[in-house]
N, C-alpha and C. Protein backbone atom coordinates (compact mmCIF):
# COMPACT_ATOMS: atom_id res chain seq x y z
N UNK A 1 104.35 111.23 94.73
CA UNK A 1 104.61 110.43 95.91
C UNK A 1 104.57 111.32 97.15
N UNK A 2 103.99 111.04 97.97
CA UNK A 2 103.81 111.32 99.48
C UNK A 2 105.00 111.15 100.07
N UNK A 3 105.37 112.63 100.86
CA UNK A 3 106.50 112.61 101.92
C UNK A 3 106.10 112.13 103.42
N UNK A 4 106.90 110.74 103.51
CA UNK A 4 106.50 109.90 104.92
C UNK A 4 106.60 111.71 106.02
N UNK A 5 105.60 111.40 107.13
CA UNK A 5 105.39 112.72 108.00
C UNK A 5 106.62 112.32 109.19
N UNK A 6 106.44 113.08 110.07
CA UNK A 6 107.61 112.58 110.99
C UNK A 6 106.93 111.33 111.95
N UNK A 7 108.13 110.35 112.02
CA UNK A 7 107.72 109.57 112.66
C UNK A 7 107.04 109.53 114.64
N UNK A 8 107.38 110.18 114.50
CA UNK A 8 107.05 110.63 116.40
C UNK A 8 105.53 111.41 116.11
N UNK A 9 105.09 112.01 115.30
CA UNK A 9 104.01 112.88 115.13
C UNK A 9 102.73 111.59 115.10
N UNK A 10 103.36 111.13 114.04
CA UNK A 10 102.43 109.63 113.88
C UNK A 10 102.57 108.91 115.21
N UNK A 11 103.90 108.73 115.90
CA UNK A 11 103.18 107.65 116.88
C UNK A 11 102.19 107.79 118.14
N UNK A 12 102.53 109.25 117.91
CA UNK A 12 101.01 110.11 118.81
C UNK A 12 99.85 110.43 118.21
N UNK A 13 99.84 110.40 116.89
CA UNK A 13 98.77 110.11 116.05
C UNK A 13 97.54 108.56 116.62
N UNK A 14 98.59 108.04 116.22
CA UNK A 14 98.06 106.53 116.27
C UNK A 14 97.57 106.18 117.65
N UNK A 15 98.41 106.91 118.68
CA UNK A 15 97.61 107.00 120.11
C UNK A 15 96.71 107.60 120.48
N UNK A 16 96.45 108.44 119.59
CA UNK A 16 95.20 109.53 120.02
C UNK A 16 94.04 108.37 119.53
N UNK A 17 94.56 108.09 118.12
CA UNK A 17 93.17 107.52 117.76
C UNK A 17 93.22 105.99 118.31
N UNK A 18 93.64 105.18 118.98
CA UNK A 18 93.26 103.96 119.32
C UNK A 18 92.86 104.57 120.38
N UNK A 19 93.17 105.59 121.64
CA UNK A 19 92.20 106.15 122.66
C UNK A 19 90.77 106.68 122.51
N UNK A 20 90.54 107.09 121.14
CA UNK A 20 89.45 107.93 121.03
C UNK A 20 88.51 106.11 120.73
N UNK A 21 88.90 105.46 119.99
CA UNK A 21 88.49 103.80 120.10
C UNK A 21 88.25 103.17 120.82
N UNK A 22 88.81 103.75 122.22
CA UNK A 22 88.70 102.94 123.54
C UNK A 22 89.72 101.72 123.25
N UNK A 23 90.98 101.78 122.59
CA UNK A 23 91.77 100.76 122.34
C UNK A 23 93.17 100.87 123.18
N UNK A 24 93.63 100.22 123.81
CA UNK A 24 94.71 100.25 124.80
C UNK A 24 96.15 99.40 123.94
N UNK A 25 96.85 99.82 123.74
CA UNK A 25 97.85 99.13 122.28
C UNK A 25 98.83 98.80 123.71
N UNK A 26 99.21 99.78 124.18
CA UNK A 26 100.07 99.01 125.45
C UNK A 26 99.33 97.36 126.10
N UNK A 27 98.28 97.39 126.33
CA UNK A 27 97.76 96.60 126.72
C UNK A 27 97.67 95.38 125.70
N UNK A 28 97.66 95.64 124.43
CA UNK A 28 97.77 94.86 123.50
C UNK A 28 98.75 94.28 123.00
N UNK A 29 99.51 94.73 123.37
CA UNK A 29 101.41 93.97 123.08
C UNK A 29 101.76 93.45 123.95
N UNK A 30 101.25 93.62 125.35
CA UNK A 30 101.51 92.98 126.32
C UNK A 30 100.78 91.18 126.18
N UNK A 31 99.54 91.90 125.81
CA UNK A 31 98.61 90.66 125.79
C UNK A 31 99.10 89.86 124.63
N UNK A 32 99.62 90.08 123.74
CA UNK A 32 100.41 89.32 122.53
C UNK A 32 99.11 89.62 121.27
N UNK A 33 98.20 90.15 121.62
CA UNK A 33 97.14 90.82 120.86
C UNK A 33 97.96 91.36 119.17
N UNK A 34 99.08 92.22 119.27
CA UNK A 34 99.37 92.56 118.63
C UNK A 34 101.05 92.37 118.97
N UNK A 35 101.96 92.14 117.92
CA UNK A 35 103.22 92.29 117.89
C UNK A 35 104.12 93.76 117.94
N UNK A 36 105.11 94.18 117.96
CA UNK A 36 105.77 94.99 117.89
C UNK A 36 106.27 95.82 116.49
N UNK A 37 106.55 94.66 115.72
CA UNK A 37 106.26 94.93 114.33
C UNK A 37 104.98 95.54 114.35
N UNK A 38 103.44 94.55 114.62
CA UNK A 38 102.58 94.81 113.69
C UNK A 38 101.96 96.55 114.45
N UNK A 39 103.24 96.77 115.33
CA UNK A 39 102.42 97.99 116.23
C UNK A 39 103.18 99.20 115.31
N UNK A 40 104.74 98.66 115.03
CA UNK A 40 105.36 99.49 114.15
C UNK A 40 104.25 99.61 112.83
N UNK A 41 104.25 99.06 112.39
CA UNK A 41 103.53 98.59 110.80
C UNK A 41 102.06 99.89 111.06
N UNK A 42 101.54 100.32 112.07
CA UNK A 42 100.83 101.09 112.24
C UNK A 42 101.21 102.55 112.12
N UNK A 43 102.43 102.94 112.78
CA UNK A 43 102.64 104.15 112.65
C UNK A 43 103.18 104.55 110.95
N UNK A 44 104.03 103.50 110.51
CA UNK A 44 104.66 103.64 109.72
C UNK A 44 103.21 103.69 108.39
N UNK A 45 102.14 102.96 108.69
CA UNK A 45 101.21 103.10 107.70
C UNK A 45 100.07 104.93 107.76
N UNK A 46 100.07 105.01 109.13
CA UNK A 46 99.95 106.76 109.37
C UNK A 46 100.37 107.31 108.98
N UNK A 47 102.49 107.31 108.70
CA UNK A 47 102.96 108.25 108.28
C UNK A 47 102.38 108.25 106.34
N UNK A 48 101.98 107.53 106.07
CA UNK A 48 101.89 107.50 104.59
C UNK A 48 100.51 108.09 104.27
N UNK A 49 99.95 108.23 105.23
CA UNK A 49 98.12 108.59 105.32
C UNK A 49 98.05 109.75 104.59
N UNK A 50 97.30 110.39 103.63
CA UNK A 50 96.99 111.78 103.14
C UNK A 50 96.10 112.65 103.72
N UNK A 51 95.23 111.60 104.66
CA UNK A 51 94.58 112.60 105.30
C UNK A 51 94.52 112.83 107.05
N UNK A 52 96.05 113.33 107.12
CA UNK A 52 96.46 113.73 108.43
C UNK A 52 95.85 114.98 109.22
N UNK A 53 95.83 115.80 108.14
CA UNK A 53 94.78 117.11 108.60
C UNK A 53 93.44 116.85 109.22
N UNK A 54 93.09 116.02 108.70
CA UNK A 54 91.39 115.59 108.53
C UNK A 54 91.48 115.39 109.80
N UNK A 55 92.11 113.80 109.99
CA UNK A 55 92.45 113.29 110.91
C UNK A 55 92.76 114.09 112.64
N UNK A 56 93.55 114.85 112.32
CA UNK A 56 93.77 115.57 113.84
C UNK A 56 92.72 116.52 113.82
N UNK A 57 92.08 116.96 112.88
CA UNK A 57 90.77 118.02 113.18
C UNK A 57 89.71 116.84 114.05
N UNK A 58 89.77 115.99 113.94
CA UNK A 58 88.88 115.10 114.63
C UNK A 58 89.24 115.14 116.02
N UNK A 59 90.45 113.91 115.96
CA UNK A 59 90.99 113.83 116.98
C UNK A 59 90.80 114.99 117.73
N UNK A 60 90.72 116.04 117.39
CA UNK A 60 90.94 117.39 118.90
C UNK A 60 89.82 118.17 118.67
N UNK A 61 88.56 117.68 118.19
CA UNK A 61 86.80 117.80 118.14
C UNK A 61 86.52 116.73 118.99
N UNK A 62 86.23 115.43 118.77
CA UNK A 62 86.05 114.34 119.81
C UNK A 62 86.63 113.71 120.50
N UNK A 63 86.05 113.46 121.44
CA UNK A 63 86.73 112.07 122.69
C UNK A 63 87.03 111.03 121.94
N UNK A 64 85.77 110.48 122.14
CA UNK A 64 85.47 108.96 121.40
C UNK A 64 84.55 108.92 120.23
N UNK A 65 85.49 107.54 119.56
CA UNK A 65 84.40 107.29 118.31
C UNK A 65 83.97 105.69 118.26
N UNK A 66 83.32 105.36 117.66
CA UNK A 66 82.24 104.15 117.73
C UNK A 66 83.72 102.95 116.91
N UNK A 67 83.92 103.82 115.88
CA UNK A 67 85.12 103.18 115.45
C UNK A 67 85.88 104.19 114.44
N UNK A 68 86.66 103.88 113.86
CA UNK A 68 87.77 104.66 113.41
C UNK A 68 87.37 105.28 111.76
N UNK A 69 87.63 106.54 111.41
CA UNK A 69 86.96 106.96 110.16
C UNK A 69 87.29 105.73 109.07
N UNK A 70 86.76 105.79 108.23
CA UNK A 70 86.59 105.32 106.74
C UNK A 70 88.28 105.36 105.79
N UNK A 71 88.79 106.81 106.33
CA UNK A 71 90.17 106.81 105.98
C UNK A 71 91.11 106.42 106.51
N UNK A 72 91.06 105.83 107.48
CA UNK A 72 92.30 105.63 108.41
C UNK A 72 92.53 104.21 107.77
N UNK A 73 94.19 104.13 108.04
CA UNK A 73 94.54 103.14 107.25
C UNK A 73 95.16 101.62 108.61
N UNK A 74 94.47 102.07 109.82
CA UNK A 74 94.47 101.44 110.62
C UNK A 74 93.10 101.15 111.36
N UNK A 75 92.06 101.46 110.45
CA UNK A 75 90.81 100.92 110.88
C UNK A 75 90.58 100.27 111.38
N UNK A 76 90.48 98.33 110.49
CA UNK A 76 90.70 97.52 110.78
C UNK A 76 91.76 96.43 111.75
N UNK A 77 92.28 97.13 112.71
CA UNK A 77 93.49 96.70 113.37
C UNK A 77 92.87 97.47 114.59
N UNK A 78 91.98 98.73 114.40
CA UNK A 78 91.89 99.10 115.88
C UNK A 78 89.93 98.20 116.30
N UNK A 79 89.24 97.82 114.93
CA UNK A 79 88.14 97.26 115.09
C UNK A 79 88.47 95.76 115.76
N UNK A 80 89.63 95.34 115.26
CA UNK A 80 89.68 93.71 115.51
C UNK A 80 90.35 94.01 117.17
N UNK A 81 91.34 94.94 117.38
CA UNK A 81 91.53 95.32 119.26
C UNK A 81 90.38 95.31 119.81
N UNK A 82 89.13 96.11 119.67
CA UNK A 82 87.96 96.38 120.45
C UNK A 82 87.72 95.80 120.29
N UNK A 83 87.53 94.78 119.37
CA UNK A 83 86.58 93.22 119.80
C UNK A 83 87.33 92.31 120.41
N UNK A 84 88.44 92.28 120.54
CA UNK A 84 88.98 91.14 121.69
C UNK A 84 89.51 90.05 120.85
């Protein structure tokens, strides 16, 4: 079993990569786009991620990406933001 990472690490995790998405999550809770839960439900699914290493080697190689790697376990949540 996987030790959850620290929670604050992830929630700057999860901001790097909905920025590198061109995804605005502030903007999205506001807009009712996404809930508070389902914004929690994001970090808390980061902290469980195995590939955090991977992950920030990216994040701090690129700006932007077209969409979110293959591993991220918030893929789909930052594809359905960029489409509106």
């Amino acid at each position: 079993m996987q030790t959850r990472g620290n929670a604050r690490d992830h929630f700057w995790r999860v901001i790097k990569m909905a920025k590198a998405n061109k995804v605005d999550l502030s903007t999205a809770l506001d807009e009712g786009m996404i809930t508070s839960h389902e914004y929690a439900d994001m970090i808390t699914g980061c902290q469980g991620c195995e590939q955090v290493g991977k992950c920030d080697r990216l994040l701090n190689k690129v700006e932007h990406l077209s969409e979110a790697p293959g591993y991220c376990v918030n893929r789909e949540t930052f594809a359905e933001l960029k489409a509106g």
